[in-house]
Protein backbone atom coordinates (compact mmCIF):
# COMPACT_ATOMS: atom_id res chain seq x y z
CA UNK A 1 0.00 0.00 0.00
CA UNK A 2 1.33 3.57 -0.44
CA UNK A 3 1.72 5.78 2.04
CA UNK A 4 -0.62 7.71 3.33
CA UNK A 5 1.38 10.96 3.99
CA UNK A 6 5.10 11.87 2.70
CA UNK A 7 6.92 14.33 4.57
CA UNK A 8 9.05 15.72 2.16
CA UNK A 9 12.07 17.71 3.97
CA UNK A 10 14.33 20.05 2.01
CA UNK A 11 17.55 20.62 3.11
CA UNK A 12 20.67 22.58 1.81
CA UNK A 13 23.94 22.76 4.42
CA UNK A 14 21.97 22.18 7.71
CA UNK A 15 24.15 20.23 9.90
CA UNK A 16 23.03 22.35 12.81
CA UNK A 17 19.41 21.42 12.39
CA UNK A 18 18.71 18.84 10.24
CA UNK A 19 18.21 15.99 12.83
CA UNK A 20 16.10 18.42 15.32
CA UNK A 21 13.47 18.48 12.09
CA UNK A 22 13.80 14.94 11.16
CA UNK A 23 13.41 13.46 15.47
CA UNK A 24 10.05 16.04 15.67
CA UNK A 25 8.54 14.07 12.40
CA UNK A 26 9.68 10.89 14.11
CA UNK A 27 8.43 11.68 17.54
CA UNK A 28 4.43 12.28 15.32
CA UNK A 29 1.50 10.69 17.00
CA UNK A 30 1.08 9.24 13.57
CA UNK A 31 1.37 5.26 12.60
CA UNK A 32 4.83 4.35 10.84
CA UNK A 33 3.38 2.35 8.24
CA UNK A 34 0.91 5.21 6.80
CA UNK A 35 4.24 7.62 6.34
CA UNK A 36 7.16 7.69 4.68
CA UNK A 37 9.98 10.47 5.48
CA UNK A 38 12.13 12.00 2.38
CA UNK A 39 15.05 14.42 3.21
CA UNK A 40 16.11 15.81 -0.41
CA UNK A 41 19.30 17.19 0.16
CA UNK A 42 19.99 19.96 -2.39
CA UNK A 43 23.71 19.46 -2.55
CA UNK A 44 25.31 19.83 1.08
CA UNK A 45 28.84 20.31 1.33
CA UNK A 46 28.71 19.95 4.95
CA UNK A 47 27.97 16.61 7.44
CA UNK A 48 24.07 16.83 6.68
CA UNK A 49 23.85 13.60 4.26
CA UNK A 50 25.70 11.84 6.92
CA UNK A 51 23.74 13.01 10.02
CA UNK A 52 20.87 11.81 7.45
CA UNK A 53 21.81 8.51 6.74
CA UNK A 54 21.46 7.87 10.69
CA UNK A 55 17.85 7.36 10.34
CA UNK A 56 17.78 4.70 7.56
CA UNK A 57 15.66 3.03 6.47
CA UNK A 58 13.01 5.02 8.45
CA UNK A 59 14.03 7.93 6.55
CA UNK A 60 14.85 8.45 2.84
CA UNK A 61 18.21 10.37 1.68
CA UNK A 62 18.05 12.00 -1.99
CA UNK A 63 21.01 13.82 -2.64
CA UNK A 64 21.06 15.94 -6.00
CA UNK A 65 23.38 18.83 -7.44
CA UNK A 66 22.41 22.09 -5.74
CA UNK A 67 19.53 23.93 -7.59
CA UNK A 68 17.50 25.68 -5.05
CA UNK A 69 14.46 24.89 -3.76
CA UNK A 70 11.84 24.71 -6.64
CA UNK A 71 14.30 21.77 -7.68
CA UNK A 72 14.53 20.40 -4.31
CA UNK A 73 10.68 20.25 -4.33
CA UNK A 74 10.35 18.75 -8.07
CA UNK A 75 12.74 15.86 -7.29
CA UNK A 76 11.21 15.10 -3.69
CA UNK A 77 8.05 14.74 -5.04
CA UNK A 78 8.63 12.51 -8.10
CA UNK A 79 10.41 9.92 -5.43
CA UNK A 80 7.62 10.31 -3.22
CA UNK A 81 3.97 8.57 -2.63
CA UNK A 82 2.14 9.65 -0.51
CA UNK A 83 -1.64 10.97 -1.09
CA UNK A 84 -0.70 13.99 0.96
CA UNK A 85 2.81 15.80 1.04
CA UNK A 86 3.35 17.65 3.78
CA UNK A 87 6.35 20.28 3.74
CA UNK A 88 9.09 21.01 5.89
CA UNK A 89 12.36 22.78 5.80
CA UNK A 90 15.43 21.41 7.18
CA UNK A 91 16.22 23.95 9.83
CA UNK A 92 12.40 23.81 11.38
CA UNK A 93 10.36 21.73 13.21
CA UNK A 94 6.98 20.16 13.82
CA UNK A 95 4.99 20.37 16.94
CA UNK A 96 3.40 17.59 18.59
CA UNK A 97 0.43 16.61 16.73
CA UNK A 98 0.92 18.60 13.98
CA UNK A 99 0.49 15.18 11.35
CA UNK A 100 -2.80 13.78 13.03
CA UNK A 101 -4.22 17.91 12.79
CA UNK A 102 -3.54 18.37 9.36
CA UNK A 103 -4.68 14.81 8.15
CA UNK A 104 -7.65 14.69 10.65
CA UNK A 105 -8.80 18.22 8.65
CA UNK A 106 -8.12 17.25 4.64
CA UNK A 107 -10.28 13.66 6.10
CA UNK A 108 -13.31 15.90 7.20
CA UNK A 109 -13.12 18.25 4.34
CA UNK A 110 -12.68 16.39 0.90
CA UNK A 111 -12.79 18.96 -1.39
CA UNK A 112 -9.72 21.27 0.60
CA UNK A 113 -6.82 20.86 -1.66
CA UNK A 114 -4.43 21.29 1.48
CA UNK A 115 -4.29 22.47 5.02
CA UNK A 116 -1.84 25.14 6.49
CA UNK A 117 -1.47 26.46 9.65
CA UNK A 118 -0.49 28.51 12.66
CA UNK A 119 3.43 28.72 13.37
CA UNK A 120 6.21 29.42 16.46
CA UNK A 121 8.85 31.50 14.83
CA UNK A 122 11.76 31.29 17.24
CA UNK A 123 14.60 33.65 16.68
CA UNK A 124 17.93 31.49 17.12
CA UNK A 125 19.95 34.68 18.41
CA UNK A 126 17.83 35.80 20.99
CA UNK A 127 16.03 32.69 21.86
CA UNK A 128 12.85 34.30 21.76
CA UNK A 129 9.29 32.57 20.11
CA UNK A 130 6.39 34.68 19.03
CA UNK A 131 3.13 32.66 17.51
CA UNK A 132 2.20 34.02 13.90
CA UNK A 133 -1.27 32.09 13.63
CA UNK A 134 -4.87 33.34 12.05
CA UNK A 135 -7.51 34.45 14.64
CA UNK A 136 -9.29 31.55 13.32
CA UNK A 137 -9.88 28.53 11.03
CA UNK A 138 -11.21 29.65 7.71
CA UNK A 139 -11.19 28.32 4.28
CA UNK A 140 -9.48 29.75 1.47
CA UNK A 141 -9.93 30.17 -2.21
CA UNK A 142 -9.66 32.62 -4.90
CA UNK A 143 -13.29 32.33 -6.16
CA UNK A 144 -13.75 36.10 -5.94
CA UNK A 145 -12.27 39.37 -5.48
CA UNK A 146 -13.35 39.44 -1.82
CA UNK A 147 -12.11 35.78 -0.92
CA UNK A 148 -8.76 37.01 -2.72
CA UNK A 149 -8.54 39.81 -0.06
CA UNK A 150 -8.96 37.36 2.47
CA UNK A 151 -6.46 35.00 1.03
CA UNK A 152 -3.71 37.66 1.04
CA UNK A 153 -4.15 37.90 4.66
CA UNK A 154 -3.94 33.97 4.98
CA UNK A 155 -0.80 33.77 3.03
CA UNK A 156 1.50 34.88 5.57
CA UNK A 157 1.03 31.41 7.89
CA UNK A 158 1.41 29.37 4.61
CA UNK A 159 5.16 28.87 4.65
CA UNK A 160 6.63 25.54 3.59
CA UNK A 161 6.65 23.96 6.74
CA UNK A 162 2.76 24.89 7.24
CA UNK A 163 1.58 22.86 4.74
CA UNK A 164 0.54 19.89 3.33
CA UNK A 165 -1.42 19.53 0.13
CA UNK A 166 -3.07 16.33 -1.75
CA UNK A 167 -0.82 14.64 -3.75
CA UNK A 168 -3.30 15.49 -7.03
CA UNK A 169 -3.17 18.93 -6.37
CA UNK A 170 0.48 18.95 -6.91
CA UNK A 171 0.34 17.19 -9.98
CA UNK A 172 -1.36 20.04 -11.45
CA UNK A 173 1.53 22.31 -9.93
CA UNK A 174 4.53 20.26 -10.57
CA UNK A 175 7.29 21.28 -11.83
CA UNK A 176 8.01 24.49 -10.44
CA UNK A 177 9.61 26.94 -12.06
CA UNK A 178 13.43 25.89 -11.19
CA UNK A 179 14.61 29.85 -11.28
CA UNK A 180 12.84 29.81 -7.53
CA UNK A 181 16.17 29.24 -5.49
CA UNK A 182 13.39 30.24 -2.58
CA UNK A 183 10.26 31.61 -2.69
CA UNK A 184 9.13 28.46 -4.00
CA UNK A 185 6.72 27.23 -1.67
CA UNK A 186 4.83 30.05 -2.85
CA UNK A 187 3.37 28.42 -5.89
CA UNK A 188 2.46 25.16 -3.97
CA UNK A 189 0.50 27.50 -1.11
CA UNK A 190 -1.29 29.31 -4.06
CA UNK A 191 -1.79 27.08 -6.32
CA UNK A 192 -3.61 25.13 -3.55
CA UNK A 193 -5.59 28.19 -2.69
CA UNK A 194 -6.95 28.33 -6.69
CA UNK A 195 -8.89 24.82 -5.57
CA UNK A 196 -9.62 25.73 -2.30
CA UNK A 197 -7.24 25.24 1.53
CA UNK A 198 -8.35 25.12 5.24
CA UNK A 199 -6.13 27.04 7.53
CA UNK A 200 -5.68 25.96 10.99
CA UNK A 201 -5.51 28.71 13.56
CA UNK A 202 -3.33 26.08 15.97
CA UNK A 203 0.37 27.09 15.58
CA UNK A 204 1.68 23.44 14.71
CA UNK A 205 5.37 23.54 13.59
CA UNK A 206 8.54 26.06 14.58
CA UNK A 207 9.91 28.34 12.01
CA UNK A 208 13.83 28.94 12.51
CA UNK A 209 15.07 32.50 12.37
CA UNK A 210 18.71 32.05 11.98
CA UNK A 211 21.98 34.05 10.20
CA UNK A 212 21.75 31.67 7.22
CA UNK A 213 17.98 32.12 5.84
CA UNK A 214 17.49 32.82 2.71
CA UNK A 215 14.58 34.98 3.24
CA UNK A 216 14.64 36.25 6.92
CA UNK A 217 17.53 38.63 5.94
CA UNK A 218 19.41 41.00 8.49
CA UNK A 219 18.64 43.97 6.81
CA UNK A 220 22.47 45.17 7.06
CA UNK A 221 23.46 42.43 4.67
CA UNK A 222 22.76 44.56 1.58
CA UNK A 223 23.87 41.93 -0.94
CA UNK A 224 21.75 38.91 0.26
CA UNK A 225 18.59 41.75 0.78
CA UNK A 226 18.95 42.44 -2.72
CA UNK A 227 18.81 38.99 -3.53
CA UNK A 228 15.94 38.50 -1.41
CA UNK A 229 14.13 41.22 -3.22
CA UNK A 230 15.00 40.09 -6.92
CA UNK A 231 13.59 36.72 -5.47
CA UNK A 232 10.12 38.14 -4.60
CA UNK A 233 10.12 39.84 -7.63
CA UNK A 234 10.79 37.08 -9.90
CA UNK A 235 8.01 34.75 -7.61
CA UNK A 236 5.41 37.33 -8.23
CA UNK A 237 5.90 36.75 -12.02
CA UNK A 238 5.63 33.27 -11.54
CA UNK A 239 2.43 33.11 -9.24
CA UNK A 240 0.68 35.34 -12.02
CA UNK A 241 1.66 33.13 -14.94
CA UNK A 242 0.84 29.79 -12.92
CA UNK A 243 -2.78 31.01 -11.56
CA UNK A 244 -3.75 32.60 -14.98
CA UNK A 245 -3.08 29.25 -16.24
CA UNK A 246 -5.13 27.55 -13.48
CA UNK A 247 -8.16 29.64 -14.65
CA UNK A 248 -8.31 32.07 -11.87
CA UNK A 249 -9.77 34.89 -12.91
CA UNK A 250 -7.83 38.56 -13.07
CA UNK A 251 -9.51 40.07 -10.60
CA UNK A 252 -8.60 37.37 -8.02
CA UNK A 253 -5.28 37.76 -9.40
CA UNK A 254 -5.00 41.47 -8.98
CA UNK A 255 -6.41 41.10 -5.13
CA UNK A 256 -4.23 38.62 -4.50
CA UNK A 257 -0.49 39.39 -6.09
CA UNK A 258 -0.33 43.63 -7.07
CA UNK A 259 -0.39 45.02 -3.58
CA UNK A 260 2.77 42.70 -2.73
CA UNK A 261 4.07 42.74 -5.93
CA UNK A 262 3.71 46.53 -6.25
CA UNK A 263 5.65 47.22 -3.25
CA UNK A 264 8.43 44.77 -3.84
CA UNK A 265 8.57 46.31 -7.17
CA UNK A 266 8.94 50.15 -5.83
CA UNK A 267 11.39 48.98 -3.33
CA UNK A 268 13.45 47.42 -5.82
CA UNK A 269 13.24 50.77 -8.28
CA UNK A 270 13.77 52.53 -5.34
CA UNK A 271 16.47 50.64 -4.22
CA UNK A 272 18.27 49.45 -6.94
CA UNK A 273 17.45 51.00 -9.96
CA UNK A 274 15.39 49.55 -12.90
CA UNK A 275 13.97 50.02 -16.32
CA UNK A 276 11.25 53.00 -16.78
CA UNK A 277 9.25 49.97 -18.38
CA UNK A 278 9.51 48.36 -15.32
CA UNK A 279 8.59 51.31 -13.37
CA UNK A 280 5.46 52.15 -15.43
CA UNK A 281 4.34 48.24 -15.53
CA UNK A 282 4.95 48.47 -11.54
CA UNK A 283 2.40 51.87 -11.47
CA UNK A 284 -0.30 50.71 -13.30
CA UNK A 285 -0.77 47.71 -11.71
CA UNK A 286 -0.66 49.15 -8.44
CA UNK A 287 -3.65 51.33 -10.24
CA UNK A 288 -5.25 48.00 -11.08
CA UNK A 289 -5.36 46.94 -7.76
CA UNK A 290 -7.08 49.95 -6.07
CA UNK A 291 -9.95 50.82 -8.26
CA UNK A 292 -12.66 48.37 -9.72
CA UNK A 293 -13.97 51.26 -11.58
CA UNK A 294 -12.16 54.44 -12.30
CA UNK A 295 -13.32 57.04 -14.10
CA UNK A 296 -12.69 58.33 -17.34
CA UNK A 297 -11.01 61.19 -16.65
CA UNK A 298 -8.94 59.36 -13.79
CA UNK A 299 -7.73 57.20 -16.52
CA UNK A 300 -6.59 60.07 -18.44
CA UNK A 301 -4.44 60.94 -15.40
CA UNK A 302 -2.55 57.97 -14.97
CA UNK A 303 -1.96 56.81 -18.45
CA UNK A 304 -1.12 60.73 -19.23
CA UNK A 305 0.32 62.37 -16.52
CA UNK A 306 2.13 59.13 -14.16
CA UNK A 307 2.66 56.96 -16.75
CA UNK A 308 4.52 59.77 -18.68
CA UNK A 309 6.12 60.35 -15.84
CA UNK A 310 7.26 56.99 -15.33
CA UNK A 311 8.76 57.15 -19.00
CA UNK A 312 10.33 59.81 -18.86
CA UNK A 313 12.10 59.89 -15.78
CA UNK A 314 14.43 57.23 -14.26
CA UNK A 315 13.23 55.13 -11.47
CA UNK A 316 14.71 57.15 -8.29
CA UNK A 317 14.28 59.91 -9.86
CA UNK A 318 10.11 59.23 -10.29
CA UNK A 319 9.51 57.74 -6.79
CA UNK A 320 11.70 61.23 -5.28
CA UNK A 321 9.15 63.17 -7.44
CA UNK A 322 6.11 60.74 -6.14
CA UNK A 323 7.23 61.47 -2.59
CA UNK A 324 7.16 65.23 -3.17
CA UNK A 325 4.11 65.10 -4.95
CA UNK A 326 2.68 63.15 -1.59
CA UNK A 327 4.24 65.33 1.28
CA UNK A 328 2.74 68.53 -0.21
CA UNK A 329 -0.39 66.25 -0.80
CA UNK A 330 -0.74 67.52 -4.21
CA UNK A 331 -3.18 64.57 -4.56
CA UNK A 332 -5.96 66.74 -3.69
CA UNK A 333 -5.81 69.11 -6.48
CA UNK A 334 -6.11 65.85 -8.83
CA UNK A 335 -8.81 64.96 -6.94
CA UNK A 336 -10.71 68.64 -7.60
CA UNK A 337 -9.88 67.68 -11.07
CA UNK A 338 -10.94 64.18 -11.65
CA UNK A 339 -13.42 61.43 -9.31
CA UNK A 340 -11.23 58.79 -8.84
CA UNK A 341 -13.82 55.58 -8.90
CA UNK A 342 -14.77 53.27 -6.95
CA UNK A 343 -11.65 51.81 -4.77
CA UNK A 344 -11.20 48.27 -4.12
């Protein structure tokens, strides 16, 4: 028989953690025989395949040449079998009970393409835990503009270790676009939103805050925040081209993705610099996002006057201008001028 549940753990030079995450799938209140345990091990250089290989054969070691994560994911899950695939990084944890929860839910609910959940994120250098959990258990999809709203809000506890999804489910998502070193539990979270995911308000697994994340970045370390950035920036793209071609409909899409996406975007312009393509793409989507119906003459205002703008001056120099325009709130002399519409 196959499993019933595959915990897939991906793992990249994780000595220091590697067998705290692998003991607190062990420890589960959840029978052996319905779960098998995969550590894909994106291409350590240091002891983690050997700490690893401790726990065979209760636990599964695929090593591969280091890709990232999106590739980490795409090879775990063609080795695994499991009807459900539940997540976890190699430098986090689960609680007690966090299998039997998220089973127990997709059982009672059928038609939930996943389950996420509630989370402890400890900080490693000061030892302290908050709980990052929703107020309470709701379903999310991406049916409608509204339930799009309420997804964005959701999407913060759906981190990879938060989650476990059916195994068809990801067979509509798999592969994942490889250029997602991180980020890439992302489309997985998303694209099980598009069909519909319970979220647990419980906070059932411990998310690691530690000098070697990829995305919790100290904000002095100016190369890897870059990288971080140009990350988000190239997941957005990715989320928008994979739930367009899961049908969900722009609207949801717009909800959903252009408030994050816009201000990643204007922090990288900001930041870094850009293209004055990028910077106009960047503004009218943020436009799309906070009117449903703007007026003509509103239109007229952003395609003339800020999307000129955006073309003809370079990124810093545009968002110095916007933040002028803003502190003398100049705004209101547009709005004499022109009814904006109906905001989101």
């Amino acid at each position: 028989m196959k499993p019933l549940v595959t915990v897939l753990i991906d793992t990249y030079n994780q000595e220091r953690y590697i067998e705290q995450a692998i003991v607190s799938v062990l420890e589960q209140d959840f029978p052996a025989s319905n779960m098998e345990i995969l550590v894909v091990d994106d291409g350590s250089t240091d002891r983690t395949p050997e700490i690893v290989r401790k726990f065979a054969p209760r636990v599964r070691l695929l090593r591969k040449k280091n890709g990232g994560q999106a590739s980490a994911f795409n090879a775990g899950f063609s080795e695994s079998h499991g009807q459900l695939v539940a997540f976890l990084d190699g430098d986090d944890w689960f609680a007690p009970g966090k299998l039997r929860a998220v089973v127990d839910a997709l059982e009672q609910e059928p038609d939930a393409a996943g389950v996420g959940h509630g989370y402890c994120e400890f900080h490693e250098a000061t030892q302290e835990t908050r709980i990052c959990a929703a107020r309470e258990t709701k379903f999310l999809n991406l049916k409608t503009e509204e339930a799009a709203h309420d997804a964005l809000l959701g999407w913060a506890c759906l981190l990879t270790s938060a989650f476990t999804v059916r195994r068809k489910t990801l067979q509509k998502l798999m592969p994942i676009e490889e250029s997602l070193l991180f980020c890439a539990d992302a489309p997985i979270a998303l694209g099980a939103m598009a069909d519909g995911a319970r979220l647990l308000k419980e906070p059932l697994g411990y998310y690691r805050v530690h000098s070697d994340n990829l995305h919790a970045v100290d904000p002095k370390n100016i190369a890897k925040l870059r990288r971080k950035h140009e990350m988000n920036e190239r997941m957005f793209q990715a989320l928008e081209r994979q739930l367009a071609r899961l049908g969900v409909a722009s609207e949801s899409i717009a909800a959903l993705l252009y408030p994050p996406w816009t201000d990643t975007s204007r922090f990288n312009l900001r930041t870094y610099g850009g293209s004055r393509l990028h910077t106009l793409r960047t503004e009218m989507r943020s436009f799309r996002s906070e009117f449903r119906n703007p007026s003509l003459g509103y239109r007229l205002f952003k395609y003339a006057v800020v999307g000129g703008a955006t073309l003809a001056l370079p990124p810093r120099q545009f968002y110095n201008a916007r933040d002028w325009y803003g502190r003398r709130n100049l705004g209101r002399l547009r709005d004499r001028l022109f009814k904006a519409g109906e905001a989101m």
